[in-house]
C-alpha atoms as a PDB file:
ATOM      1  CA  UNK A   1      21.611  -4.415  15.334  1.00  0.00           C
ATOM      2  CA  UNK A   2      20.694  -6.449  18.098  1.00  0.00           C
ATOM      3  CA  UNK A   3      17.186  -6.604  19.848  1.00  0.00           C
ATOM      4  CA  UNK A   4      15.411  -8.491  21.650  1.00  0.00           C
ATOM      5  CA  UNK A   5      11.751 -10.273  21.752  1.00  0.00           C
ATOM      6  CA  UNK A   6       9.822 -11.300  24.816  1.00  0.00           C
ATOM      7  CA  UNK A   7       6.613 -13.580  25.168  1.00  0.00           C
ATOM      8  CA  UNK A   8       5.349 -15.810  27.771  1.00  0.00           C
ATOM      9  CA  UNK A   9       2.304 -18.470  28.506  1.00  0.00           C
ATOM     10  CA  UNK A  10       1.499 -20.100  31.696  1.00  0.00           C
ATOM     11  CA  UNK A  11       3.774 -22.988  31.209  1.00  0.00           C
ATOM     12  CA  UNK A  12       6.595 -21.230  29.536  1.00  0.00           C
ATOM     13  CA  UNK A  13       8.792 -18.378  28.787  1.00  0.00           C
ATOM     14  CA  UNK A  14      11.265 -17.239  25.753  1.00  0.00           C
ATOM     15  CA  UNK A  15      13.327 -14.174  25.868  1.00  0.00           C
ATOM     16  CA  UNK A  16      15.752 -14.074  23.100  1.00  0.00           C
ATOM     17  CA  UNK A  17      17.859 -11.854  21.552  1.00  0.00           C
ATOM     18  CA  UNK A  18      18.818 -11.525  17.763  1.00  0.00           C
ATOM     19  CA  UNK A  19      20.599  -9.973  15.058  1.00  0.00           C
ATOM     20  CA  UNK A  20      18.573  -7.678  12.836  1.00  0.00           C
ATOM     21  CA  UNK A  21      19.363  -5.431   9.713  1.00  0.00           C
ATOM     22  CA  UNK A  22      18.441  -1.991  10.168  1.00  0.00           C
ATOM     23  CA  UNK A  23      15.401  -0.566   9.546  1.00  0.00           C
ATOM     24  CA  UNK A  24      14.101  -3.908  10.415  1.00  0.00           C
ATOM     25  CA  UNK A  25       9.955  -3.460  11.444  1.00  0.00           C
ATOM     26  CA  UNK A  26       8.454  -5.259  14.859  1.00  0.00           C
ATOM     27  CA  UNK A  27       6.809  -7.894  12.508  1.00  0.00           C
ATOM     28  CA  UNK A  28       9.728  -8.726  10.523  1.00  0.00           C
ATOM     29  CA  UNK A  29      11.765  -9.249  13.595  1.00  0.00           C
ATOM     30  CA  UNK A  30       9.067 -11.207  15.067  1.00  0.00           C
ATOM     31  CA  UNK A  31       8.860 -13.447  11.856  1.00  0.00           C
ATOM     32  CA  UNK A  32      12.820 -13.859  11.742  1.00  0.00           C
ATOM     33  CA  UNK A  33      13.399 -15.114  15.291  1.00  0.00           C
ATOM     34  CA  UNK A  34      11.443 -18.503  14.800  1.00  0.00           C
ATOM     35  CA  UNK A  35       9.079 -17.896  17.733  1.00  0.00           C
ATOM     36  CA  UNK A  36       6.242 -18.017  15.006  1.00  0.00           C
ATOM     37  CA  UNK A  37       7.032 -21.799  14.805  1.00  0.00           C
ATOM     38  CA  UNK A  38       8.046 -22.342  18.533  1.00  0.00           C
ATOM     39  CA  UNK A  39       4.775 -21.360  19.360  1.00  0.00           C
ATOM     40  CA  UNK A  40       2.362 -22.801  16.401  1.00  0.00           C
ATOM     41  CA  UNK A  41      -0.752 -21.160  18.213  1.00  0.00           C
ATOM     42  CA  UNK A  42       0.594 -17.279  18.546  1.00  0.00           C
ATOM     43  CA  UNK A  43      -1.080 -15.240  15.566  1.00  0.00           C
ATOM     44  CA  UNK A  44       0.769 -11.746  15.790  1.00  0.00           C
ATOM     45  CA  UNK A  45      -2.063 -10.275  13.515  1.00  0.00           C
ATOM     46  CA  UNK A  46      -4.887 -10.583  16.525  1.00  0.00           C
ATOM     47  CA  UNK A  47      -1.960 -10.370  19.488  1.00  0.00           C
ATOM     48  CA  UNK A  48      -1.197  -6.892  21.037  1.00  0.00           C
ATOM     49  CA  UNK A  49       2.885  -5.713  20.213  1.00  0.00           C
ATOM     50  CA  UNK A  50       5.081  -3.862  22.439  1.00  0.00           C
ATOM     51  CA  UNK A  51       8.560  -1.715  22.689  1.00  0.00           C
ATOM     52  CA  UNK A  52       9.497  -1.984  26.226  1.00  0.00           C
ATOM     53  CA  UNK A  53       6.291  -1.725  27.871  1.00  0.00           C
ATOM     54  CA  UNK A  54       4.137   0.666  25.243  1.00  0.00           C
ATOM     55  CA  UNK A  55       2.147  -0.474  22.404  1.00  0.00           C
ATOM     56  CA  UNK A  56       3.195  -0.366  18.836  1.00  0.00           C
ATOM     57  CA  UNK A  57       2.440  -1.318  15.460  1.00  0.00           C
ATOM     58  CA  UNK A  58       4.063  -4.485  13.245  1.00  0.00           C
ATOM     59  CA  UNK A  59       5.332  -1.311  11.169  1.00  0.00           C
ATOM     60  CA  UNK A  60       7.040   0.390  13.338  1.00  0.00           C
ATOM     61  CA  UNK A  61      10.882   0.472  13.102  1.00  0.00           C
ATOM     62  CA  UNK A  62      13.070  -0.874  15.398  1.00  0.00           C
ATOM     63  CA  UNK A  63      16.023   0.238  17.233  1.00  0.00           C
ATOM     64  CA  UNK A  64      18.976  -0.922  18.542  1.00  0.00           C
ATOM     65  CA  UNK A  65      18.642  -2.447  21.881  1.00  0.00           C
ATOM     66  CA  UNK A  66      14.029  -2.550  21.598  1.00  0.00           C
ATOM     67  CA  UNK A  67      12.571  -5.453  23.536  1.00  0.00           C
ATOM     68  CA  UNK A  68       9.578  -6.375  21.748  1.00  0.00           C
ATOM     69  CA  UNK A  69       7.003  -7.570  23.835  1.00  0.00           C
ATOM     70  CA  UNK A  70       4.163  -9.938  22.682  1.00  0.00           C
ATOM     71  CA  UNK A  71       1.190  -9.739  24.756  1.00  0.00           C
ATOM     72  CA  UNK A  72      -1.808 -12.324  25.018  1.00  0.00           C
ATOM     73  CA  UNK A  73      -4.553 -12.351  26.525  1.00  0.00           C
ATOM     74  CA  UNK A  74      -5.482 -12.737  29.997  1.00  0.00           C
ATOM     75  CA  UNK A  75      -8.201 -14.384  31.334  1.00  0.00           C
ATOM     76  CA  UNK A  76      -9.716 -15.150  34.628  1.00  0.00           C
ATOM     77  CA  UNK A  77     -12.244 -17.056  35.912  1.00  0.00           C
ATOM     78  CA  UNK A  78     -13.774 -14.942  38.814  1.00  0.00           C
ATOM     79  CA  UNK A  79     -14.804 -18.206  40.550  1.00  0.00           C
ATOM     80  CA  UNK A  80     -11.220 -19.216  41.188  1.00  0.00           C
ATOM     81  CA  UNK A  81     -10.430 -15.539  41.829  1.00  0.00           C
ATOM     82  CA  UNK A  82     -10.056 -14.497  45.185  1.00  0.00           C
ATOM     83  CA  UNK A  83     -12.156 -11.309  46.349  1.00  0.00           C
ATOM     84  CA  UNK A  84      -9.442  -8.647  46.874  1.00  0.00           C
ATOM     85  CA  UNK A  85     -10.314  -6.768  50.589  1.00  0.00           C
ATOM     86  CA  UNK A  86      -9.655  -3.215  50.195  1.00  0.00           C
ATOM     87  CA  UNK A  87      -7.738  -1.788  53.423  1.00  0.00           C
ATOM     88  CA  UNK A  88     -10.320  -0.112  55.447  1.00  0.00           C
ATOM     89  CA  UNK A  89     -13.564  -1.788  54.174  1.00  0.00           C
ATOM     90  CA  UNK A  90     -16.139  -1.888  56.422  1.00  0.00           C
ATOM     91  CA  UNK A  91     -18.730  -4.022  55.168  1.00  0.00           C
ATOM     92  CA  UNK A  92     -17.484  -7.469  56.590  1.00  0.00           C
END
């Protein structure tokens, strides 16, 4: 079956897709699309998973067609933040 696997950092981007056996689990089909070695630093054991937007295990199965989605974290510096102004603040 065919699925694919999405992950991202600030300087680049990989979406592929790949041929899987069924019953084939999130971390197996993680592990068999290389991106383990493309990406040296990405440890799937401390990353957040996905199915098309919602969280799930390493064990959960996949079907035909899932998007796996690895997340990372995100940081940000609220010195190089910009304030957000809320429509109809009136304390400036």
């Amino acid at each position: 079956m065919q699925i694919g696997i999405a992950y991202s950092e600030p300087a680049q981007q990989l979406w592929l897709r790949i041929e899987v056996p069924e019953e084939t689990s999130v971390q197996q089909a993680i592990e068999q699309s290389g991106i383990l070695r493309k990406f040296s630093n990405l440890d799937i054991t401390t990353c957040t998973v996905g199915i098309f937007g919602k969280v799930a295990q390493l064990d959960a199965a996949l079907k035909p067609g899932d998007r796996i989605e690895i997340y990372r974290a995100i940081t940000a510096d609220p010195a190089t933040v910009p304030r957000r102004v809320i429509a109809g603040d009136d304390d400036d």
